[in-house]
Protein backbone atom coordinates (compact mmCIF):
# COMPACT_ATOMS: atom_id res chain seq x y z
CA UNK A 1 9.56 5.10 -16.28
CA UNK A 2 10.77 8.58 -16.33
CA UNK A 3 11.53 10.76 -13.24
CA UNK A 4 9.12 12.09 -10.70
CA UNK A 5 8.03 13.34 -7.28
CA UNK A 6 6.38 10.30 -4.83
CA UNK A 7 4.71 11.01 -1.81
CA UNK A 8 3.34 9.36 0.90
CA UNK A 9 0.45 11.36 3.25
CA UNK A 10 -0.17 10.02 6.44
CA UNK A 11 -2.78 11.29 9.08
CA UNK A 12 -4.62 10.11 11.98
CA UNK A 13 -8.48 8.93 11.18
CA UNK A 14 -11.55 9.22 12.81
CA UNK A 15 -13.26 6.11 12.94
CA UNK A 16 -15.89 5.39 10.73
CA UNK A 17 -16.46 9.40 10.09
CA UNK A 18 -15.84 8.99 6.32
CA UNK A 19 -16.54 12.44 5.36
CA UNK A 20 -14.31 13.86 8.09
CA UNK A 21 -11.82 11.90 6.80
CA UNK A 22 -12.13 12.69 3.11
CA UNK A 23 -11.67 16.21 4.05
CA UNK A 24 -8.46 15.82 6.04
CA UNK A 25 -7.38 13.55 2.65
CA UNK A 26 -8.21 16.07 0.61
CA UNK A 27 -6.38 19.07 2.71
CA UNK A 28 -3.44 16.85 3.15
CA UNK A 29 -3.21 15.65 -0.65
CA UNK A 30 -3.58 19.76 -1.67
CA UNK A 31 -0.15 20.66 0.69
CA UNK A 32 1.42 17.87 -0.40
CA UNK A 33 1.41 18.55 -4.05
CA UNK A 34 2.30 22.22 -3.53
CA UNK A 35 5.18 21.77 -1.36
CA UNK A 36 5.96 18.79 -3.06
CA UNK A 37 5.48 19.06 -6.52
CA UNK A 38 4.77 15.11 -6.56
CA UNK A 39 2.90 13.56 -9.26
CA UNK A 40 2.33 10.43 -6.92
CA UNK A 41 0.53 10.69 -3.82
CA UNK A 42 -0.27 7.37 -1.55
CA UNK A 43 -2.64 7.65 1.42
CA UNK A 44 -2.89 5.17 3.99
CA UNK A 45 -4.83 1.93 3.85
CA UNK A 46 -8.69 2.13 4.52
CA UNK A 47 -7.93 5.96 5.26
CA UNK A 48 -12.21 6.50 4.89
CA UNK A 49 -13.30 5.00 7.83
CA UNK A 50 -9.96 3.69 9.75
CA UNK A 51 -8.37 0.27 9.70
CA UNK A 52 -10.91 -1.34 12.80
CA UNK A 53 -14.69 -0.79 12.27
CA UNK A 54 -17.30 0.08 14.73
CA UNK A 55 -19.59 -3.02 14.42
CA UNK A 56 -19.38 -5.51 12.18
CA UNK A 57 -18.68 -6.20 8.73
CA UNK A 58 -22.61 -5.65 7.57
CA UNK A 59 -22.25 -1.84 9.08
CA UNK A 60 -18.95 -1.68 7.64
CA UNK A 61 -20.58 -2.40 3.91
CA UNK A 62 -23.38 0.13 4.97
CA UNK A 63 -21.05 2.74 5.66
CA UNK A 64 -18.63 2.46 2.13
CA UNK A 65 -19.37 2.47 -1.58
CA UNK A 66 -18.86 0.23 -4.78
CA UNK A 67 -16.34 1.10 -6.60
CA UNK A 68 -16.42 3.48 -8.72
CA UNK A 69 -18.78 5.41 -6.62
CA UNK A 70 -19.50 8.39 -4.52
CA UNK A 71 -16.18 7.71 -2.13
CA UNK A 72 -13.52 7.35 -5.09
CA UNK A 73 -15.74 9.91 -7.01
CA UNK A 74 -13.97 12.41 -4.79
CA UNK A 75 -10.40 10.41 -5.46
CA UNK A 76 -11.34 11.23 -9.35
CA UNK A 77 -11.64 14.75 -8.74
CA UNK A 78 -8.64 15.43 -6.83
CA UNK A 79 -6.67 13.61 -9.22
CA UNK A 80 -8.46 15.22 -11.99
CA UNK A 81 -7.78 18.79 -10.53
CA UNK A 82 -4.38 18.69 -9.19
CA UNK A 83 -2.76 16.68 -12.24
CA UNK A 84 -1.70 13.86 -10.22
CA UNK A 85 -1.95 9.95 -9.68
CA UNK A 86 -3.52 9.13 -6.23
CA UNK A 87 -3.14 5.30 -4.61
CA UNK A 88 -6.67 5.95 -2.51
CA UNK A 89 -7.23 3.13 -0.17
CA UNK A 90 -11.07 2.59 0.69
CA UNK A 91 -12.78 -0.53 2.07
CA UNK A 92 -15.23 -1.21 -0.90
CA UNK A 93 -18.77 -2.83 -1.18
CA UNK A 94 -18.86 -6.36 -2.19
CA UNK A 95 -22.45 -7.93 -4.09
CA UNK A 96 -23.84 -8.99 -1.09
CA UNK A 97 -24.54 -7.07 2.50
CA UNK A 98 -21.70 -7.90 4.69
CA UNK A 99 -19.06 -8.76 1.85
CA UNK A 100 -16.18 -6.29 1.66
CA UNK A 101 -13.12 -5.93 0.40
CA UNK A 102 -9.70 -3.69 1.78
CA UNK A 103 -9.28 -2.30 -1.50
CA UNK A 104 -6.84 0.36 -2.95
CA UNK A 105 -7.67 2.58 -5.92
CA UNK A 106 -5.06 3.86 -8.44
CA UNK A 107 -6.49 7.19 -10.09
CA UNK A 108 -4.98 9.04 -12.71
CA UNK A 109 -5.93 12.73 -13.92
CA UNK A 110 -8.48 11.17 -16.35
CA UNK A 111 -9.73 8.96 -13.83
CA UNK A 112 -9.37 5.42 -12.22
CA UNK A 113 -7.14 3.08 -13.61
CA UNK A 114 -7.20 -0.01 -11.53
CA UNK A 115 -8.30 -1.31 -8.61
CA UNK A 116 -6.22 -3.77 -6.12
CA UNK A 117 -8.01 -5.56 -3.45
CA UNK A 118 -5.74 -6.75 -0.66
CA UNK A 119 -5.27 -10.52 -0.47
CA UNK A 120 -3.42 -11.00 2.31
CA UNK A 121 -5.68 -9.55 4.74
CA UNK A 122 -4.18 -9.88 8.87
CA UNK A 123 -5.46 -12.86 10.22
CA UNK A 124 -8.02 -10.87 12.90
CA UNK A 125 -9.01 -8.96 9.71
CA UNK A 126 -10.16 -12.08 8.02
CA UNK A 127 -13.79 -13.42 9.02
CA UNK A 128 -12.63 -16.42 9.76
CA UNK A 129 -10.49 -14.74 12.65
CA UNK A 130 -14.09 -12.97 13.36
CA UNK A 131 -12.85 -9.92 11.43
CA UNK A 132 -14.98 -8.19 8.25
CA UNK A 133 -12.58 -8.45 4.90
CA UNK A 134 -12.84 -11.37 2.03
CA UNK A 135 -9.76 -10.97 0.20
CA UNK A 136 -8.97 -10.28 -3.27
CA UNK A 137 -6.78 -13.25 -5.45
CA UNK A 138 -5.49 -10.91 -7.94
CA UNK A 139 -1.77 -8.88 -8.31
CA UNK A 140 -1.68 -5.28 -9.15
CA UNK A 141 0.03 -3.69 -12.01
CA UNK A 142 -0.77 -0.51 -14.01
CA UNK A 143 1.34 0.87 -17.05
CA UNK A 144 0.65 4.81 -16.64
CA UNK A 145 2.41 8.20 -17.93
CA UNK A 146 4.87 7.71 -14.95
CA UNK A 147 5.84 4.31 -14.89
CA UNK A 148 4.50 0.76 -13.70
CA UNK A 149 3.05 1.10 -10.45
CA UNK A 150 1.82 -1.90 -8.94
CA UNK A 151 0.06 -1.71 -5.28
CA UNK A 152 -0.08 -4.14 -2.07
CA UNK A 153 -1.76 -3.12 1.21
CA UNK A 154 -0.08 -3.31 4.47
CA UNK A 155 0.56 -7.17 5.26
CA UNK A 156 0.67 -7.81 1.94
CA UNK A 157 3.89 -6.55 2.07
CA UNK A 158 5.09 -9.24 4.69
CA UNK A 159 4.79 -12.34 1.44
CA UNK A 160 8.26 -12.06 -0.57
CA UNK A 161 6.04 -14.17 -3.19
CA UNK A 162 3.65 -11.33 -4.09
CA UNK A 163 5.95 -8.61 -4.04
CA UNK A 164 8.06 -10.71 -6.60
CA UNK A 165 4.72 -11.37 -8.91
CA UNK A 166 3.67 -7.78 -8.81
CA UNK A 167 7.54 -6.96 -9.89
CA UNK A 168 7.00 -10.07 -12.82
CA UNK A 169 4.43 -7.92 -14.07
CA UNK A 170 6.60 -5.07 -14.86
CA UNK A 171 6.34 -2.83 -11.95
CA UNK A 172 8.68 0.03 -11.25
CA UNK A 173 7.53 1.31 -8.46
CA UNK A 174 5.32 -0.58 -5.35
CA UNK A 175 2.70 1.40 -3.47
CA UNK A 176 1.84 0.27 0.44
CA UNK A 177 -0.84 1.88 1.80
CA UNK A 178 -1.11 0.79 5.39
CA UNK A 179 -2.63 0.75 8.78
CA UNK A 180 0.81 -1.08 10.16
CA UNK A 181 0.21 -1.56 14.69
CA UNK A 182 3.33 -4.13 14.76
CA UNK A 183 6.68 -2.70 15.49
CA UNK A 184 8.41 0.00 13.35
CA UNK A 185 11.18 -2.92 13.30
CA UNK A 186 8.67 -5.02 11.40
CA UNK A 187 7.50 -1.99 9.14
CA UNK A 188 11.61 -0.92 8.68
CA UNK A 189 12.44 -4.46 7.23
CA UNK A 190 9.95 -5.46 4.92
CA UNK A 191 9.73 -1.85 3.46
CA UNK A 192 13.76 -2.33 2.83
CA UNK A 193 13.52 -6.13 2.07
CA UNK A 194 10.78 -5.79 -0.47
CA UNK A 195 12.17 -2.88 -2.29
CA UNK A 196 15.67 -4.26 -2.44
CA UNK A 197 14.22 -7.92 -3.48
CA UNK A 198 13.04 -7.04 -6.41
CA UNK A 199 14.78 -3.49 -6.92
CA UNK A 200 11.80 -1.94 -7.19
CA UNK A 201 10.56 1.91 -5.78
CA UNK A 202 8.68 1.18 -2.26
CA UNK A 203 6.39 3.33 -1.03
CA UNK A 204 5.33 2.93 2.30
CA UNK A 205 2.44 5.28 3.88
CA UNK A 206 1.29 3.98 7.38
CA UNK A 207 -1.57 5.63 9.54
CA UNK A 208 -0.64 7.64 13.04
CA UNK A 209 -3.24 8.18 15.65
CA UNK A 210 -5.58 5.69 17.82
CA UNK A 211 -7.49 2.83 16.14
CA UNK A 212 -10.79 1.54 16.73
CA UNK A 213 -9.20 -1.56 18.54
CA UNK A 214 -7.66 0.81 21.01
CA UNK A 215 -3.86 0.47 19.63
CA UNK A 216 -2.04 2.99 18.16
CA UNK A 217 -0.38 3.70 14.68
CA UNK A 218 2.99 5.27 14.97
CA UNK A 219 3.02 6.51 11.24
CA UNK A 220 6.79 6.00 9.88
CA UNK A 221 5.96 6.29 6.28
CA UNK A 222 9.13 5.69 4.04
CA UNK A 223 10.25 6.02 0.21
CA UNK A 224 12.89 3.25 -0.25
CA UNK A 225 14.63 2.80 -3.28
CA UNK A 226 15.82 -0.09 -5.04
CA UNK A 227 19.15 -0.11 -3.35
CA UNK A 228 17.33 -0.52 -0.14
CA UNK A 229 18.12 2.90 1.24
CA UNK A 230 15.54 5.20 2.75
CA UNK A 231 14.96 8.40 0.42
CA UNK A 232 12.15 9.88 2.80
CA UNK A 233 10.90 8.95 5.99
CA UNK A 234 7.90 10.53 8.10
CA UNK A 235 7.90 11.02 12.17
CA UNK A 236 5.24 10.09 14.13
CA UNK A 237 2.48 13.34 13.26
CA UNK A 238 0.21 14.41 10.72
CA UNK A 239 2.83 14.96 8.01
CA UNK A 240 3.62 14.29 4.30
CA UNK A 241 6.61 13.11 2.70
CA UNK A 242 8.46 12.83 -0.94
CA UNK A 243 11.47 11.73 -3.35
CA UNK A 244 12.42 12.28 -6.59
CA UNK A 245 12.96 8.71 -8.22
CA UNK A 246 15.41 8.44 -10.95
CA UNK A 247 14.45 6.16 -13.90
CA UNK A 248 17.58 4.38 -13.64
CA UNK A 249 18.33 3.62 -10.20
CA UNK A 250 20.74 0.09 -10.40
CA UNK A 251 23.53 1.23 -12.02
CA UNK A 252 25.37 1.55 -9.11
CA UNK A 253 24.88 -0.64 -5.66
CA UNK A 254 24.11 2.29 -4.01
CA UNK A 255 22.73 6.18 -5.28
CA UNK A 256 25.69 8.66 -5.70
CA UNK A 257 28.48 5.73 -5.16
CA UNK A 258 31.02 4.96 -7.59
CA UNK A 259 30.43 0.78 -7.45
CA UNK A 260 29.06 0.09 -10.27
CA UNK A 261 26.12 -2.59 -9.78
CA UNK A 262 26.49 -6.25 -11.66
CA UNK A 263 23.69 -7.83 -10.48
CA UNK A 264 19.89 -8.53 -10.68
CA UNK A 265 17.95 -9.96 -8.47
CA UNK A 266 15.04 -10.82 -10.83
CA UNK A 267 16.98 -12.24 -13.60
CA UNK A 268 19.47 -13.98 -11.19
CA UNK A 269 17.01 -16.33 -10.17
CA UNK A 270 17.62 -19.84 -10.10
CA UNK A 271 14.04 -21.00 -11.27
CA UNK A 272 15.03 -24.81 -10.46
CA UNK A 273 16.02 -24.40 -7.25
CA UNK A 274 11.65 -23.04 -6.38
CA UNK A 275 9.85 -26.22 -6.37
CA UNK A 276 7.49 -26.47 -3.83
CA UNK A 277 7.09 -22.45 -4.20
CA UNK A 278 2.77 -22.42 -4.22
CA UNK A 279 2.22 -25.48 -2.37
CA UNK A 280 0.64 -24.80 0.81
CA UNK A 281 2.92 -24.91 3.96
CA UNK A 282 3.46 -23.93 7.47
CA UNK A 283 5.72 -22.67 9.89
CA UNK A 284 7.37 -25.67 12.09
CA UNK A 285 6.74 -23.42 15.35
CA UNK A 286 3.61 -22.54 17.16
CA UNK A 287 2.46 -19.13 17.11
CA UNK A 288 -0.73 -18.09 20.10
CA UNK A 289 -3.22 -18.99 17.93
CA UNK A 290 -3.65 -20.27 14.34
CA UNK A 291 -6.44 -18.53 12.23
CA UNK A 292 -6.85 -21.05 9.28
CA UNK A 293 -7.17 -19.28 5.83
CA UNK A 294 -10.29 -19.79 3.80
CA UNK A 295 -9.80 -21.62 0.52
């Protein structure tokens, strides 16, 4: 990895208006990189057409491409024409009318380098909670001219166990595009606890505005690094944010301290201690309702 400029966008969407919102990406992404200088830009998740559709997930498919396609075409072209790499989160046509997938594009400037499709979708997301997304079964991970960046999307980034596969596949720095309506609490801790985890660069870009559903994002986007400490953090507004990330960030427990850092979370692991790790489980309490997970 060597040092650059991350940035996380964040701006409220107009539901299931995908051209409106390309053009707010696309004016965002532009003042970004000029105040910015940043060479990686993450929007939020499903920024096209908004986290909630209007209707179901057959209207949903009608109103999104395959990708590649005419939606991350424009992606491609940004990327292409402002030099950067661009985490653009689209929901993305499946084979079939109806099947679709929360999906998040890495682009480079010659193009798209990998696609991640979110496989932890939230349980009223998931069709058999009467949402619209099939999930993806596959970690992220890119090598690319800046680094390893792997991606998750939004509660993803609530499973320790994926966070710590992406990270086994060599990734410096963790994208998480997302359209986060729990508490800024929720969003604060597993931004922090993911990053520091696995002492990996986290960044977080959330929506702000009204969803389809009627709730409300409050935005919060954050940078953490892999100390855990918050580098950048947006308000609640149309706004952008960046860091500079230094390619050798655990030398000391904390940036600009003199304690030198003797420890590694990834290496430290006691692999004996993990059995059990991928066999399906359950929490011993009762939440409101259970949504079983499709198999």
């Amino acid at each position: 990895m060597r040092s650059f400029v991350a940035a996380a966008v964040q701006f409220a969407v107009e539901p299931m208006d995908v051209e409106e919102n390309l053009s707010r990406a696309e004016m965002w992404v532009d003042r970004c990189v000029k105040e910015s200088q940043a060479e990686l830009v993450v929007l939020p998740e499903s920024f096209t057409t908004g986290f909630t559709p209007l209707g179901d997930a057959k209207d949903l498919w009608d109103a999104v491409s395959e990708i590649p396609g005419p939606l991350t075409d424009r992606g491609v072209q940004w990327a292409k024409k402002m030099g950067i790499h661009l985490v653009f989160p689209t929901y993305e046509r499946g084979p079939e009318r109806g099947v679709v997938y929360n999906s998040a594009v890495l682009i480079g400037p010659s193009g798209i380098l990998g696609v991640y499709r979110k496989t932890h979708p939230f349980p009223t997301e998931r069709l058999e909670g009467g949402g619209w997304t099939t999930p993806g079964h596959e970690p992220f991970c890119v090598k690319t001219e800046l680094g390893n960046i792997g991606i998750v999307i939004c509660y993803d980034g609530d499973f320790p166990e994926l966070a710590r596969v992406t990270t086994l596949m060599g990734a410096e720095v963790i994208c998480r595009p997302s359209a986060f309506m729990r508490t800024f609490d929720h969003w604060e801790i597993t931004n922090r606890a993911r990053a520091y985890d696995n002492h990996v660069y986290w960044v977080a870009t959330n929506s702000v505005g009204r969803d389809a559903s009627g709730a409300y994002f409050f935005g919060g986007s954050m940078i953490v690094h892999p100390s855990a400490m918050k580098l950048a953090q947006a308000r609640a507004s149309d706004e952008c944010v960046w860091a500079r990330l230094d390619p050798d960030p655990i030398r000391r427990v904390l940036p600009n301290s003199s304690a030198e850092q003797w420890f590694d979370h990834v290496e430290d692991r006691n692999l004996r201690s993990y059995r059990g790790i991928l066999e399906e489980g359950r929490c011993p309490f009762e939440p409101a309702r259970r949504i079983p997970y499709g198999r």
